[in-house]
N, C-alpha and C. Protein backbone atom coordinates (compact mmCIF):
# COMPACT_ATOMS: atom_id res chain seq x y z
N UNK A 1 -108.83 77.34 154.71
CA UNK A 1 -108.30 78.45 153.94
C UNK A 1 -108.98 79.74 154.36
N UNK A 2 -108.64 80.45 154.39
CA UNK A 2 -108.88 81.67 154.69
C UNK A 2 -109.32 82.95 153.76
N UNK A 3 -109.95 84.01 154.11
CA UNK A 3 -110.78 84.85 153.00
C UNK A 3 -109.80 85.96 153.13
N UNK A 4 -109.46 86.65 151.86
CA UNK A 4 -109.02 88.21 152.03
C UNK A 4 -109.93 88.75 152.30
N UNK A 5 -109.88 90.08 153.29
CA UNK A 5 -110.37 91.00 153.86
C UNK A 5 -110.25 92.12 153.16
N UNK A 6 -111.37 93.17 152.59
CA UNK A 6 -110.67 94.38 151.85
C UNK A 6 -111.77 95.35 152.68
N UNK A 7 -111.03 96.35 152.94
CA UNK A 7 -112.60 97.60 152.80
C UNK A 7 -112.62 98.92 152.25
N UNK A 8 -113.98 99.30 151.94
CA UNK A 8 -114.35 100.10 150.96
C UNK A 8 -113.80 101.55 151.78
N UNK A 9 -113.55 102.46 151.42
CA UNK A 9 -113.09 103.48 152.33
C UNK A 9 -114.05 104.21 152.92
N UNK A 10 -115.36 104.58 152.83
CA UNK A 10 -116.21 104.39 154.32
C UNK A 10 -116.00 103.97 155.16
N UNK A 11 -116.03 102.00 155.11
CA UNK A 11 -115.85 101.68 156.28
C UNK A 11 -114.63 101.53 156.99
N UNK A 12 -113.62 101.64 155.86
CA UNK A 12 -112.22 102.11 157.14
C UNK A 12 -112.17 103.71 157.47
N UNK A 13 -113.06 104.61 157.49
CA UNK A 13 -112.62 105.41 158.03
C UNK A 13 -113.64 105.31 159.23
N UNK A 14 -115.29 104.59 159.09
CA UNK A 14 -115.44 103.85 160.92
C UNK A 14 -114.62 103.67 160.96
N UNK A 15 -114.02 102.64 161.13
CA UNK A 15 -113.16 101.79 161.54
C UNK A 15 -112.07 102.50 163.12
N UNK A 16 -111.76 103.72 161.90
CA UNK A 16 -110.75 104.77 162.58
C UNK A 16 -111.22 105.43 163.49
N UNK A 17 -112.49 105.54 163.07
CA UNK A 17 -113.43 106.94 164.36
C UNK A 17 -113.89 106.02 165.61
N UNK A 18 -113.76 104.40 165.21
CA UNK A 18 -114.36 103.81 166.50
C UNK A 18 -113.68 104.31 167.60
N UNK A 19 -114.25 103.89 169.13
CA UNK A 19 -113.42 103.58 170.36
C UNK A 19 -112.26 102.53 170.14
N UNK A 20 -111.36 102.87 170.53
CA UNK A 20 -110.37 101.25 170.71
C UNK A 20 -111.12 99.98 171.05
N UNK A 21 -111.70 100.00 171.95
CA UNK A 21 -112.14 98.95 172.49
C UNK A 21 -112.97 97.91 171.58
N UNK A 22 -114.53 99.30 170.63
CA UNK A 22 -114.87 98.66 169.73
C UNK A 22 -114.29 98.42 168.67
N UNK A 23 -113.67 98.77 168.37
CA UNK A 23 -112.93 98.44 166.99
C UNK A 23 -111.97 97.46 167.12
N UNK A 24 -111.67 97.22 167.95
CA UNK A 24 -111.23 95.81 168.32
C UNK A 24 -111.80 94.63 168.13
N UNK A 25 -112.83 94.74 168.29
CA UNK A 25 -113.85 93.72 168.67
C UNK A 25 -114.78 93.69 167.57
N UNK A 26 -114.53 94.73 166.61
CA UNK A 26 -115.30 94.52 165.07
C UNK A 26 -113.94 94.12 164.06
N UNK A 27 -112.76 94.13 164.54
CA UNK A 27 -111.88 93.49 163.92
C UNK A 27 -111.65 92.09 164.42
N UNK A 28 -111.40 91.44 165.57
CA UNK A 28 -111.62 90.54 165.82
C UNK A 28 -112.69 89.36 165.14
N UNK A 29 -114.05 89.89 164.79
CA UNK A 29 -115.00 89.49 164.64
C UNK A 29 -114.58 88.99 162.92
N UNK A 30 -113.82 89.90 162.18
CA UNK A 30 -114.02 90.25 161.15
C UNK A 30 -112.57 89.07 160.81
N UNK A 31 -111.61 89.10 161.49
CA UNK A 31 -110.47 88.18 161.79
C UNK A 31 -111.34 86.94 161.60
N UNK A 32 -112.42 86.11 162.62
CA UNK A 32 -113.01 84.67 162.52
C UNK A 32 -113.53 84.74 161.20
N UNK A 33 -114.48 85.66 160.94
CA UNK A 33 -115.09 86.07 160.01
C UNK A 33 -114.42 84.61 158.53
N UNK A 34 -113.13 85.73 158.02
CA UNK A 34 -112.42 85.44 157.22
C UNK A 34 -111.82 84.03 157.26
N UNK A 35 -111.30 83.82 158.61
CA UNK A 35 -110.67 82.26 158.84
C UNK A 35 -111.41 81.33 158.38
N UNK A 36 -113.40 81.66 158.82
CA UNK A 36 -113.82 80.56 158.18
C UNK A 36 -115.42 81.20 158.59
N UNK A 37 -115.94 81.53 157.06
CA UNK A 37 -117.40 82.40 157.10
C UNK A 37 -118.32 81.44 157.76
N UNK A 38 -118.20 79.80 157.89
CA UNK A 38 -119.37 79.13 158.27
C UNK A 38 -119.53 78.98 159.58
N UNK A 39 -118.91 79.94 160.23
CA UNK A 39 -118.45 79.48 161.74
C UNK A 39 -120.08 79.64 162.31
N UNK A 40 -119.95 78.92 163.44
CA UNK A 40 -121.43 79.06 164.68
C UNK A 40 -121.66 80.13 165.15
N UNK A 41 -120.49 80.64 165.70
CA UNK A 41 -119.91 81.33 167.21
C UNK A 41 -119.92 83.10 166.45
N UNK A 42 -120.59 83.09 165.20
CA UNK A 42 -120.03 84.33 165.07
C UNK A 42 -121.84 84.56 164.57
N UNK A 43 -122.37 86.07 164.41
CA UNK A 43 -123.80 86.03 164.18
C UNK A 43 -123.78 86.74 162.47
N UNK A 44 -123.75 85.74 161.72
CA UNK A 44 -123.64 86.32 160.18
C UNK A 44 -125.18 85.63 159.59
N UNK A 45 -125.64 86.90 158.87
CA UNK A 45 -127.19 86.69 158.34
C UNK A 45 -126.96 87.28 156.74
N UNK A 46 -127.68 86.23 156.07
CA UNK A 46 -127.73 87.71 154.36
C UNK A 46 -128.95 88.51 154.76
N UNK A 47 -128.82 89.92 153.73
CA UNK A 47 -129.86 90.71 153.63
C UNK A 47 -130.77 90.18 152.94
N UNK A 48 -131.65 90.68 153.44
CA UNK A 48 -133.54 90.28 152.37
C UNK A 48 -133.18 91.57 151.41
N UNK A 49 -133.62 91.42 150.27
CA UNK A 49 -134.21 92.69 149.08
C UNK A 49 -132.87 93.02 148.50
N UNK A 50 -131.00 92.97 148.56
CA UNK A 50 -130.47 93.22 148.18
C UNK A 50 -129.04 91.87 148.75
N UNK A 51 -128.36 92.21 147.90
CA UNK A 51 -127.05 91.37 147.58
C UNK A 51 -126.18 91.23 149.33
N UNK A 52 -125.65 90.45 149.60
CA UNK A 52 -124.87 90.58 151.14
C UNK A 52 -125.00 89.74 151.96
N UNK A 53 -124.46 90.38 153.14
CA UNK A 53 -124.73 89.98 154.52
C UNK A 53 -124.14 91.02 155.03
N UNK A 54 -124.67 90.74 156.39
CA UNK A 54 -124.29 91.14 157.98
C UNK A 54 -124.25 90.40 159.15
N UNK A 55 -122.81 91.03 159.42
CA UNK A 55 -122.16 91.20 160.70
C UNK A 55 -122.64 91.48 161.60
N UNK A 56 -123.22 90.74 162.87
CA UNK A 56 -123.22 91.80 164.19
C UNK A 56 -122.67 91.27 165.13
N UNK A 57 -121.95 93.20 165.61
CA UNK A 57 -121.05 92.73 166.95
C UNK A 57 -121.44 94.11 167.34
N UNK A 58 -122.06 93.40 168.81
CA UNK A 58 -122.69 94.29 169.80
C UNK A 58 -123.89 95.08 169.27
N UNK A 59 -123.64 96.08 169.36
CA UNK A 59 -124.54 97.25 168.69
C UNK A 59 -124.17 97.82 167.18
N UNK A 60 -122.92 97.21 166.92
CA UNK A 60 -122.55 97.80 165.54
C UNK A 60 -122.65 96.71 164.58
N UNK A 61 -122.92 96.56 163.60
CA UNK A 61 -123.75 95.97 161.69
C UNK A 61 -122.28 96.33 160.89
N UNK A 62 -121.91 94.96 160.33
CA UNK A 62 -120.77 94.98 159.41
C UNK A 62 -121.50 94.66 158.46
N UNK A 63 -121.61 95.49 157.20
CA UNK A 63 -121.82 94.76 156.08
C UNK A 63 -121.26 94.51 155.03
N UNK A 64 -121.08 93.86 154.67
CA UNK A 64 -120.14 92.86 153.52
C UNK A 64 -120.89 91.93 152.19
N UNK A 65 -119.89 91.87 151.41
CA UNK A 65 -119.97 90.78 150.23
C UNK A 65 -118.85 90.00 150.57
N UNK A 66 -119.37 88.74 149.95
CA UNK A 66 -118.82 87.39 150.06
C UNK A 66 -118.55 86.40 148.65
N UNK A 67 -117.04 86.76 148.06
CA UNK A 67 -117.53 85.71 147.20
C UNK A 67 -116.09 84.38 147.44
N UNK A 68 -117.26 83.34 147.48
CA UNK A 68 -116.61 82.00 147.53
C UNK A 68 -115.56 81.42 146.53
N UNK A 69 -115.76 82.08 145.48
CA UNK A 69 -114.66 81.05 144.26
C UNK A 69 -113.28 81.86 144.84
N UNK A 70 -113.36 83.72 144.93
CA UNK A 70 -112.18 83.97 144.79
C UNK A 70 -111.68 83.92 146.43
N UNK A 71 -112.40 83.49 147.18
CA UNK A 71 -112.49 83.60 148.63
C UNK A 71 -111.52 85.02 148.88
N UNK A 72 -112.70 86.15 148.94
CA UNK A 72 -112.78 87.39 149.49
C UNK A 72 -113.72 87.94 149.81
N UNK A 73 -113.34 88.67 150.98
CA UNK A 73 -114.77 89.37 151.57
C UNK A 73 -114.49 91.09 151.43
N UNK A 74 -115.32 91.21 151.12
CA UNK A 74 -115.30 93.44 150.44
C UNK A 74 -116.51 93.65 151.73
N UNK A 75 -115.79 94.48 152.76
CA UNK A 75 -116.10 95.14 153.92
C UNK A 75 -116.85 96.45 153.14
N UNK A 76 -118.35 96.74 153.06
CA UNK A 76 -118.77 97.72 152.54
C UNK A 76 -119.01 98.84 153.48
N UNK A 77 -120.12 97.90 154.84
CA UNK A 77 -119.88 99.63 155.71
C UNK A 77 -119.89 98.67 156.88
N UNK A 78 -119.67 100.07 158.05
CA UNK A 78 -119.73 99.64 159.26
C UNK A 78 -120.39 100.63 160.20
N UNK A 79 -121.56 100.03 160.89
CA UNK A 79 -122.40 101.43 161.84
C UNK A 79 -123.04 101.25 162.31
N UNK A 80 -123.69 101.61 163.54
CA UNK A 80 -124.96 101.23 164.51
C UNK A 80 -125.72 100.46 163.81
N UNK A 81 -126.76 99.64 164.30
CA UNK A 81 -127.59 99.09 164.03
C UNK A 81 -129.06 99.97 163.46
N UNK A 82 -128.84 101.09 163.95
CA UNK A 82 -130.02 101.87 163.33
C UNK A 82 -129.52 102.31 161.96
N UNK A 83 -128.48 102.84 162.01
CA UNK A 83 -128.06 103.84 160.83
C UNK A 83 -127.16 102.41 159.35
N UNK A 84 -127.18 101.31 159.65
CA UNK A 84 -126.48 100.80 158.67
C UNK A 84 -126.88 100.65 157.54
N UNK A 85 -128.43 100.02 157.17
CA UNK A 85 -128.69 99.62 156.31
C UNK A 85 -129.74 101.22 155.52
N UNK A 86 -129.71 102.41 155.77
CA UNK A 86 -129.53 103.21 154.70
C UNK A 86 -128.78 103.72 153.92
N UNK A 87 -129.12 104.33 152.95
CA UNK A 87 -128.00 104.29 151.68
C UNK A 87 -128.41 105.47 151.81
């Protein structure tokens, strides 16, 4: 079964400013993602000190919530690896 995908409007407007190329490839990611969160092949970690996880593909940090009963995932942000995890 598969997860709905939603995102917060931050990260769809990354989304929009990416290159084609990357944003492809953080949608793609985000496509397995959903099909099935336990996958191997994809690099998903939770955060230490706050609620989540992250995504990484390439140089860019997806971060997300995950909840299992209603199987949906809420896309919170999306951004370099330096700049993601400040608020």
């Amino acid at each position: 079964m598969t997860y709905e995908l939603t995102f917060k409007r931050q990260a769809l407007k990354t989304m929009v400013k990416l290159p084609r190329s990357e944003g492809q490839r953080v949608l793609e990611q985000l496509q397995k993602l959903a099909e099935s969160p336990g996958r191997p092949d994809i690099d998903v970690k939770a955060l230490r000190g706050r609620p989540g996880y992250r995504l990484r593909v390439g140089n860019m940090r997806v971060v997300f919530e995950r909840d299992d009963e209603r199987r949906h995932i809420a896309v919170l942000r999306i951004a370099p690896r330096g700049q993601v995890y400040r608020q």
